[in-house]
C-alpha atoms as a PDB file:
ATOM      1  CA  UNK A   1      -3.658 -10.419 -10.304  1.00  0.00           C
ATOM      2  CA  UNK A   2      -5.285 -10.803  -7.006  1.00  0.00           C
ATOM      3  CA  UNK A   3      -3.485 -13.536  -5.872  1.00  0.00           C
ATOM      4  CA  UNK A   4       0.216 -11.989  -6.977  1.00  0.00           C
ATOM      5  CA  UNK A   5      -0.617  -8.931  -4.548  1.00  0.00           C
ATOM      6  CA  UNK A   6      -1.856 -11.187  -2.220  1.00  0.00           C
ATOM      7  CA  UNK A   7       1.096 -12.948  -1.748  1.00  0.00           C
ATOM      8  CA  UNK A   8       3.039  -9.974  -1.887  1.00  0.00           C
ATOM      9  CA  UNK A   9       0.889  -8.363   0.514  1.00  0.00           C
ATOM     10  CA  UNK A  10       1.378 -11.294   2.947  1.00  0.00           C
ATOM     11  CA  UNK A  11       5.246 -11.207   2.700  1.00  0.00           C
ATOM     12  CA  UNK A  12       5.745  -7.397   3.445  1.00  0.00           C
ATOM     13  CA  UNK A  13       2.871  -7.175   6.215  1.00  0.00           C
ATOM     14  CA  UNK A  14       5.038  -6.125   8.895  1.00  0.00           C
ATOM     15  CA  UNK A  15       7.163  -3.897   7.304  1.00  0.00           C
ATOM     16  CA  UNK A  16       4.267  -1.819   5.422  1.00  0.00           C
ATOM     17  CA  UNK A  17       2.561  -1.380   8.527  1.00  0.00           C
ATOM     18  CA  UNK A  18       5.763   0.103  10.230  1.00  0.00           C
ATOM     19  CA  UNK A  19       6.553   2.208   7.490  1.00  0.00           C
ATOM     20  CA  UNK A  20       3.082   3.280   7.178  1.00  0.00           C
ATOM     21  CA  UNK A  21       1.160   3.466  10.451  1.00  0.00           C
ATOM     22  CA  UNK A  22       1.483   7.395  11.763  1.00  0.00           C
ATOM     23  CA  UNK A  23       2.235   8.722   7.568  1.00  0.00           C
ATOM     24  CA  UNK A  24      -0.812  10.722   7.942  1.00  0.00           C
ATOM     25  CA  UNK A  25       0.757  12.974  10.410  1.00  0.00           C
ATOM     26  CA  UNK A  26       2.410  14.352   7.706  1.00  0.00           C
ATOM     27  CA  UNK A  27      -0.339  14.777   5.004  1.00  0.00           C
ATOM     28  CA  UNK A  28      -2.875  17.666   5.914  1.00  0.00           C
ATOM     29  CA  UNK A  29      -4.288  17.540   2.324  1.00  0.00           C
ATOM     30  CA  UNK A  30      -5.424  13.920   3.210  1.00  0.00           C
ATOM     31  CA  UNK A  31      -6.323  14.559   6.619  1.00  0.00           C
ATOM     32  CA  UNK A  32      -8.631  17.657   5.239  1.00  0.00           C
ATOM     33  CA  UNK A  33     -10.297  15.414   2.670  1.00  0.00           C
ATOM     34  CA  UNK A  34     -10.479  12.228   5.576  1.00  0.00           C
ATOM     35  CA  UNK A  35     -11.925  14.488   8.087  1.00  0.00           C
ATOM     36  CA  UNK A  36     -14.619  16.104   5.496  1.00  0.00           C
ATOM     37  CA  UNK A  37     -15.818  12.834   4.563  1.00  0.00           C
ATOM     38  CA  UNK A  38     -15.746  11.335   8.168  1.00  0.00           C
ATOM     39  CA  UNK A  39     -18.488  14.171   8.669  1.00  0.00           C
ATOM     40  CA  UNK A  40     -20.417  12.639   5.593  1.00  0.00           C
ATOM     41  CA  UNK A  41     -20.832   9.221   7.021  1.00  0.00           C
ATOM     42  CA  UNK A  42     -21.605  10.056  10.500  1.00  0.00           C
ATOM     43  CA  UNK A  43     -23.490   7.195  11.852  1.00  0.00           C
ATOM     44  CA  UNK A  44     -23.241   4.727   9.601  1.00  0.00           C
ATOM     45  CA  UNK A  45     -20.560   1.908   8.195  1.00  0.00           C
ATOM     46  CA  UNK A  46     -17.849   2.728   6.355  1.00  0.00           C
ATOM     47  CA  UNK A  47     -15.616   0.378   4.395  1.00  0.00           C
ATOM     48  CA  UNK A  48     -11.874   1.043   4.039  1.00  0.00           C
ATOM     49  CA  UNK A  49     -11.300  -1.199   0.853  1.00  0.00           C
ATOM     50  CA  UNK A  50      -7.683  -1.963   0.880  1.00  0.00           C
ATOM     51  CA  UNK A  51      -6.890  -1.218   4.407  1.00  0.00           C
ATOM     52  CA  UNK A  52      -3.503  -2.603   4.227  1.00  0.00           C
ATOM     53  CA  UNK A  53      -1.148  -3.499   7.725  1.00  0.00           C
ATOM     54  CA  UNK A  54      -1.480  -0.545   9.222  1.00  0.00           C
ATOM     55  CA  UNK A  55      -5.071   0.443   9.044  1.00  0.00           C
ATOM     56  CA  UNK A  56      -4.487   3.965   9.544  1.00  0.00           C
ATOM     57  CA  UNK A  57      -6.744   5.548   6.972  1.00  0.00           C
ATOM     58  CA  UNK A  58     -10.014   3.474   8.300  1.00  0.00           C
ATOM     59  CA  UNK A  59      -8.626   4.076  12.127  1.00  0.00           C
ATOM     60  CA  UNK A  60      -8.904   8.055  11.677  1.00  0.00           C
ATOM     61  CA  UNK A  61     -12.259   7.678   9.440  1.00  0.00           C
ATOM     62  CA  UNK A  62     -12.961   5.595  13.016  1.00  0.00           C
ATOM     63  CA  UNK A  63     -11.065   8.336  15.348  1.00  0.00           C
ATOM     64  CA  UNK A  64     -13.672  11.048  13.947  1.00  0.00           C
ATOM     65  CA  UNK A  65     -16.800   8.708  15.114  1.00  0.00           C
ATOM     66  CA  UNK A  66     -17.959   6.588  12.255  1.00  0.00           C
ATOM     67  CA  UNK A  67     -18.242   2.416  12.373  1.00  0.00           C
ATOM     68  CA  UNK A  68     -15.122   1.801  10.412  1.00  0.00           C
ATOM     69  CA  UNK A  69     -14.146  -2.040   8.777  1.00  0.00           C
ATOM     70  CA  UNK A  70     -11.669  -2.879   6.547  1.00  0.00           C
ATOM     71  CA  UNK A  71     -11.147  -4.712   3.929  1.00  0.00           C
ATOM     72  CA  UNK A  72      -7.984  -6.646   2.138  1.00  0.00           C
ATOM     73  CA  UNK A  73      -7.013  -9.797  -0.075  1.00  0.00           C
ATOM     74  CA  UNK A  74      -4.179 -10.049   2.314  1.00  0.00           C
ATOM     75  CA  UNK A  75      -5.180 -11.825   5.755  1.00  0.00           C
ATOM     76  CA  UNK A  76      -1.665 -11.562   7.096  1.00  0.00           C
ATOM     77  CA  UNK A  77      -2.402  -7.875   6.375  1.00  0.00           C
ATOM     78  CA  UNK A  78      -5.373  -8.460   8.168  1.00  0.00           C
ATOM     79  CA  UNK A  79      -3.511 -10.195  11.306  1.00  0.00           C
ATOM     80  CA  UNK A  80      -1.027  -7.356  11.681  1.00  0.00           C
ATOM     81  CA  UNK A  81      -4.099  -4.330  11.281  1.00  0.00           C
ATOM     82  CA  UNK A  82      -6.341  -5.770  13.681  1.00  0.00           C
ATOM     83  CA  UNK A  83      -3.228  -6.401  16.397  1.00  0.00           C
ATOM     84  CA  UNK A  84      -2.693  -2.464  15.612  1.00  0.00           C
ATOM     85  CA  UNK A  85      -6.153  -1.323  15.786  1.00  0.00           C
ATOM     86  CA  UNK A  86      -7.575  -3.580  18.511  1.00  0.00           C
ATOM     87  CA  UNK A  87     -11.486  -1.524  18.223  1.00  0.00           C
ATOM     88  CA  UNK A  88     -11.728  -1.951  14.670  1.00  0.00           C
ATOM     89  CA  UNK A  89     -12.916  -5.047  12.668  1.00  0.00           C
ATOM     90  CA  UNK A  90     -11.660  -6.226   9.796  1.00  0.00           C
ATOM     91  CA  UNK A  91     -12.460  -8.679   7.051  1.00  0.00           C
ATOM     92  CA  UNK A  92     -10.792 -10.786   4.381  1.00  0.00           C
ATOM     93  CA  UNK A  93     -12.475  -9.422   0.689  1.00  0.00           C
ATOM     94  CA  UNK A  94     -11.332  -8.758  -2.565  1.00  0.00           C
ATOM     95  CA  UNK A  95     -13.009  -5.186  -3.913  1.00  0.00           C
ATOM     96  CA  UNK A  96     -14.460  -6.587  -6.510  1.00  0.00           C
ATOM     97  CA  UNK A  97     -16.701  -9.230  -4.319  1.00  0.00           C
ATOM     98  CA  UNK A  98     -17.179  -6.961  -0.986  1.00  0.00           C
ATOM     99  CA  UNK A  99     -18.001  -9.352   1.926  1.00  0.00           C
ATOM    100  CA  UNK A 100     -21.085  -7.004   3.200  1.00  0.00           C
ATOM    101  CA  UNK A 101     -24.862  -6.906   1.657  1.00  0.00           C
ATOM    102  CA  UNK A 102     -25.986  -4.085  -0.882  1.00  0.00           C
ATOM    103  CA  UNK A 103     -26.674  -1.078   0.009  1.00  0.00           C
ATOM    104  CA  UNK A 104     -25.743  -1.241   3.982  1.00  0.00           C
ATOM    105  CA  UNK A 105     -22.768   1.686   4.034  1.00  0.00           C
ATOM    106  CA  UNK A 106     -22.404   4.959   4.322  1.00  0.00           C
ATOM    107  CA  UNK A 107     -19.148   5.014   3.008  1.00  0.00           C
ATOM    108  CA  UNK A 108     -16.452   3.778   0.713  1.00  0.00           C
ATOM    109  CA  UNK A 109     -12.498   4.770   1.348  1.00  0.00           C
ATOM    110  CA  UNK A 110     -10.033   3.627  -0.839  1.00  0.00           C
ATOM    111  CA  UNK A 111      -6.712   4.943  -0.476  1.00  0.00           C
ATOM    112  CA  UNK A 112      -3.853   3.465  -3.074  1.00  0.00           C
ATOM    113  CA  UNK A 113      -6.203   0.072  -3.654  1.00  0.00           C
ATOM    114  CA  UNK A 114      -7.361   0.632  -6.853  1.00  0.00           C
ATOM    115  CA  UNK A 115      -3.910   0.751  -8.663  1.00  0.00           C
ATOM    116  CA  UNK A 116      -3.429  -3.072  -8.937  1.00  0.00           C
ATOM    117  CA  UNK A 117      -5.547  -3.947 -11.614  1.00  0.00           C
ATOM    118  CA  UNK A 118      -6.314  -2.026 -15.165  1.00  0.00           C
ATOM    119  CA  UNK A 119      -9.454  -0.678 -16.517  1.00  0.00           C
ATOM    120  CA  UNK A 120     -11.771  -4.209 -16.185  1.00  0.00           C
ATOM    121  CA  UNK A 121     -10.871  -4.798 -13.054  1.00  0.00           C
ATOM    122  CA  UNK A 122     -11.249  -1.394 -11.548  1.00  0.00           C
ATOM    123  CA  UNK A 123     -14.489  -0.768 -13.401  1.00  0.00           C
ATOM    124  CA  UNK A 124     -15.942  -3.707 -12.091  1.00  0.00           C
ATOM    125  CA  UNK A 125     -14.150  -2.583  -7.892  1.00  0.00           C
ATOM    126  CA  UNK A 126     -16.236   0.765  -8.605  1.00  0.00           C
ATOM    127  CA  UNK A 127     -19.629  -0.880  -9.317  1.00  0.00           C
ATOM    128  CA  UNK A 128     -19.060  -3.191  -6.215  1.00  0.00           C
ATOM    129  CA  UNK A 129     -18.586  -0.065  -4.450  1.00  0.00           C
ATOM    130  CA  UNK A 130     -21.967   1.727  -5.368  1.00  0.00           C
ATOM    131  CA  UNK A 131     -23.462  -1.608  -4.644  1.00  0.00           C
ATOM    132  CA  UNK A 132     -22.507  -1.793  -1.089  1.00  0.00           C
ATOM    133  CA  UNK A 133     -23.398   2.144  -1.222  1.00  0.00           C
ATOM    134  CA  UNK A 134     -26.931   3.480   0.578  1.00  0.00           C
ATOM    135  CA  UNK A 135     -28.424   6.228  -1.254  1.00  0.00           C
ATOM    136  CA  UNK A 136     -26.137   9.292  -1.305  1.00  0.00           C
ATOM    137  CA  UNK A 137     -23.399   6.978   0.262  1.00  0.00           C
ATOM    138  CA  UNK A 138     -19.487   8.829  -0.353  1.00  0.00           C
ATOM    139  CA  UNK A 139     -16.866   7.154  -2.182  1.00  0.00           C
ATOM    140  CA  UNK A 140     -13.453   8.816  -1.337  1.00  0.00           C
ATOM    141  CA  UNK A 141     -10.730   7.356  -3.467  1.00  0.00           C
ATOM    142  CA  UNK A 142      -6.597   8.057  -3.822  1.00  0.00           C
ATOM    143  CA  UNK A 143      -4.241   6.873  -6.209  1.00  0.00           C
ATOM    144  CA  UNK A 144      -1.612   7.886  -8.116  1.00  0.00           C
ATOM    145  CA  UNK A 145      -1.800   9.807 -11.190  1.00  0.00           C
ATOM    146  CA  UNK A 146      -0.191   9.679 -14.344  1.00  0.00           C
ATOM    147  CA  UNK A 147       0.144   6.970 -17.253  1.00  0.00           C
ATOM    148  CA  UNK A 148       1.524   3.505 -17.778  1.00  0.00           C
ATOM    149  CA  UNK A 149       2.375   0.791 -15.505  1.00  0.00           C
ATOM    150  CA  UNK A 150       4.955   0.942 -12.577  1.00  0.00           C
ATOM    151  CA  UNK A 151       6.682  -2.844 -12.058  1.00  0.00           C
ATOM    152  CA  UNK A 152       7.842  -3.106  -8.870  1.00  0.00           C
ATOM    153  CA  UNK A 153       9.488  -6.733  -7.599  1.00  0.00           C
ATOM    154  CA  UNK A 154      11.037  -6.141  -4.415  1.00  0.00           C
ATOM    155  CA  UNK A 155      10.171  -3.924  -1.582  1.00  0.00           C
ATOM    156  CA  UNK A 156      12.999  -3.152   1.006  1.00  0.00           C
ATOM    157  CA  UNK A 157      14.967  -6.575   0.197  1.00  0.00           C
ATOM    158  CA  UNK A 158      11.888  -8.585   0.157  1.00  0.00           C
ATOM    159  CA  UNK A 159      10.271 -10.101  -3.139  1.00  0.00           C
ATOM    160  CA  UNK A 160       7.131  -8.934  -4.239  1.00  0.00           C
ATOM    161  CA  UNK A 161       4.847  -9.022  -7.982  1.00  0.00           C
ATOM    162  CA  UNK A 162       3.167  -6.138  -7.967  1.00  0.00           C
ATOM    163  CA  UNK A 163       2.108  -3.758 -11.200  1.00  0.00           C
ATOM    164  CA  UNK A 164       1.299  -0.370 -10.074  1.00  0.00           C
ATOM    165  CA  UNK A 165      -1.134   1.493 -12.584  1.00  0.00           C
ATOM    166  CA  UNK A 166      -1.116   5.304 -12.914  1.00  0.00           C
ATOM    167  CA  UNK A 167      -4.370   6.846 -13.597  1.00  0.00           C
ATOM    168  CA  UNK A 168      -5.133   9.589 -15.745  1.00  0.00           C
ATOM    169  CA  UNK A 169      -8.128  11.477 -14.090  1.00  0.00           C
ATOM    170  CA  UNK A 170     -10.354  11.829 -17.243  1.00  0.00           C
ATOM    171  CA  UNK A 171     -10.043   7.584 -17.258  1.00  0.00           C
ATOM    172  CA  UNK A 172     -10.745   7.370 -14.040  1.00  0.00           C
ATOM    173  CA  UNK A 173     -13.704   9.848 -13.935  1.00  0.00           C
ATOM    174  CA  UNK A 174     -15.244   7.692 -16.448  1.00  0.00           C
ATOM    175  CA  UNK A 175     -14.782   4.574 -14.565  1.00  0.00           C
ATOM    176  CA  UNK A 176     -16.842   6.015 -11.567  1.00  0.00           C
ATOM    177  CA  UNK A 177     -19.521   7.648 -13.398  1.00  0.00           C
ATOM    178  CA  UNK A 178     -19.679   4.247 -15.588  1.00  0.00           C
ATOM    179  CA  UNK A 179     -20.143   2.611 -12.101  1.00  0.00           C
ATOM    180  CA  UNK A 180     -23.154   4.130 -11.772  1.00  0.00           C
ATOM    181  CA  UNK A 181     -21.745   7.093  -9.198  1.00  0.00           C
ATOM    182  CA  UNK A 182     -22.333  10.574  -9.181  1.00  0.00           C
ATOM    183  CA  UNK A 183     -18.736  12.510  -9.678  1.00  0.00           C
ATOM    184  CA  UNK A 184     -18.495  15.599  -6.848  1.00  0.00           C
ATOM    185  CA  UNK A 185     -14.693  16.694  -7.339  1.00  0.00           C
ATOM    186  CA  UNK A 186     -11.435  15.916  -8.627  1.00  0.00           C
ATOM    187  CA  UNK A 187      -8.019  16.651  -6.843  1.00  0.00           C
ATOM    188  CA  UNK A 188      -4.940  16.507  -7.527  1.00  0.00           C
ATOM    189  CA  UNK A 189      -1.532  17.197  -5.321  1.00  0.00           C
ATOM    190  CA  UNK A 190       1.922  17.000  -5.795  1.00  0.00           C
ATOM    191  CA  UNK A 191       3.579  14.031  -3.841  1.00  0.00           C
ATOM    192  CA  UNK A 192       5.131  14.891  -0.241  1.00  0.00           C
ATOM    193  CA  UNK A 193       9.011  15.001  -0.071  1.00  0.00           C
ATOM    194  CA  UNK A 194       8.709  11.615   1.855  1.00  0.00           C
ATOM    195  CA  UNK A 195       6.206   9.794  -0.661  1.00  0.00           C
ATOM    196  CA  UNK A 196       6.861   7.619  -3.566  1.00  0.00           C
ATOM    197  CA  UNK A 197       7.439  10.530  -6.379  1.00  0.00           C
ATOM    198  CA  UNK A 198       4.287  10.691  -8.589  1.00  0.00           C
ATOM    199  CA  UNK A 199       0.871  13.303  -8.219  1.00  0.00           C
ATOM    200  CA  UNK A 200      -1.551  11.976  -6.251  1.00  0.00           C
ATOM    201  CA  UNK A 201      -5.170  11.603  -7.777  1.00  0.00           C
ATOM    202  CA  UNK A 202      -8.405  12.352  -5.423  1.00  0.00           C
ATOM    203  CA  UNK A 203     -12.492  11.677  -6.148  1.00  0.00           C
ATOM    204  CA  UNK A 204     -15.083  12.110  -4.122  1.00  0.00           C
ATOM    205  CA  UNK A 205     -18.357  10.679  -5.701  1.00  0.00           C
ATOM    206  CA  UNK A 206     -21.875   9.130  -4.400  1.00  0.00           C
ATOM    207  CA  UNK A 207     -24.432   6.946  -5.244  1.00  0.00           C
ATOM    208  CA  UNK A 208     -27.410   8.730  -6.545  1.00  0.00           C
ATOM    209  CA  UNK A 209     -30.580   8.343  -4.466  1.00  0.00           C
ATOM    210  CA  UNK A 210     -33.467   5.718  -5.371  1.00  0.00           C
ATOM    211  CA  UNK A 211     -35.074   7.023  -8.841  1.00  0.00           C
ATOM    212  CA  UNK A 212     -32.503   9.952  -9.113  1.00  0.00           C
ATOM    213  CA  UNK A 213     -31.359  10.508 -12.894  1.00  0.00           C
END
């Protein structure tokens, strides 16, 4: 799967960082929940896992003062995000095999990453997540909710291989607490007039300290 969305990723760099770049100046619900876990990881690393061409979620995590890098299978993704976001870094990685040691962030953001793969492979992007995780590190995730698989082959004339998987929260909520993470809240919003027409899922989780039960 990986290396279909990489490829895919690769082809349609430019254009999803054009059509992408200032979209969060027209979502306040994600800005809220961005903003409130910005404050969360103040002073420490944050990884945006699946940061994508335009880089915009990590760049206003980074905006509100916290060490932002992302992350993405895609290096001409990559190319096009750091070009766009000259202070940030950013490093090739695939979220199930983070390219940072255990236990070193603050933070995990993941916004509309972890709808590639099904159940096995997001389970196992979740416990690479609360292994990067310090002690009461935040995960913020967002995908899209419902059921079933979304095929999708072409993106504005240009050819892609992408599966996009819906997630119903209960499945997801077991996923993260599975992962070893301690579940905080579960959102859910109806999709802007301007977004891609399914609800939109939110979690906010975090690893549980040393020893905790």
């Amino acid at each position: 799967m990986t290396e279909r969305v990489r490829r895919s990723f690769d082809r349609i760099a430019e254009q999803d960082a054009t059509d992408f770049a200032d979209e969060l100046s027209r979502k306040p619900f994600d800005t809220e929940r961005l903003r409130a876990f910005a404050g969360r990881c103040a002073g420490g690393l944050v990884l945006d896992v699946g940061c994508g061409a335009a880089g915009h979620i990590g760049r206003f995590v980074a905006d509100h003062g916290v060490r932002v890098v992302g992350v993405d299978v895609s290096e001409r993704s990559l190319e096009v995000a750091a070009r766009m976001n000259p202070s940030m870094r950013f490093l090739p990685g695939d979220a199930r095999a983070l390219p940072v040691r255990s236990g070193v962030c603050a933070g995990v953001v993941t916004f509309y990453s972890l709808i590639y793969e099904g159940i096995e492979g997001t389970g196992a992007a979740l416990a690479e997540f609360r292994r990067v995780l310090c002690p009461d590190g935040a995960l913020l995730v967002a995908v899209h909710a419902g059921e079933g698989v979304q095929r999708f082959d072409e993106y504005k004339g240009v050819a892609v291989d992408v599966d996009l998987h819906l997630w119903a929260p209960a499945v997801l909520e077991t996923l993260v607490v599975e992962a070893g993470l301690t579940l905080e809240t579960v959102e859910i919003r109806a999709p802007y007039p301007f977004e891609h027409a399914t609800q939109r899922l939110y979690i906010t989780a975090h690893a549980k300290a040393d020893g905790a039960a």
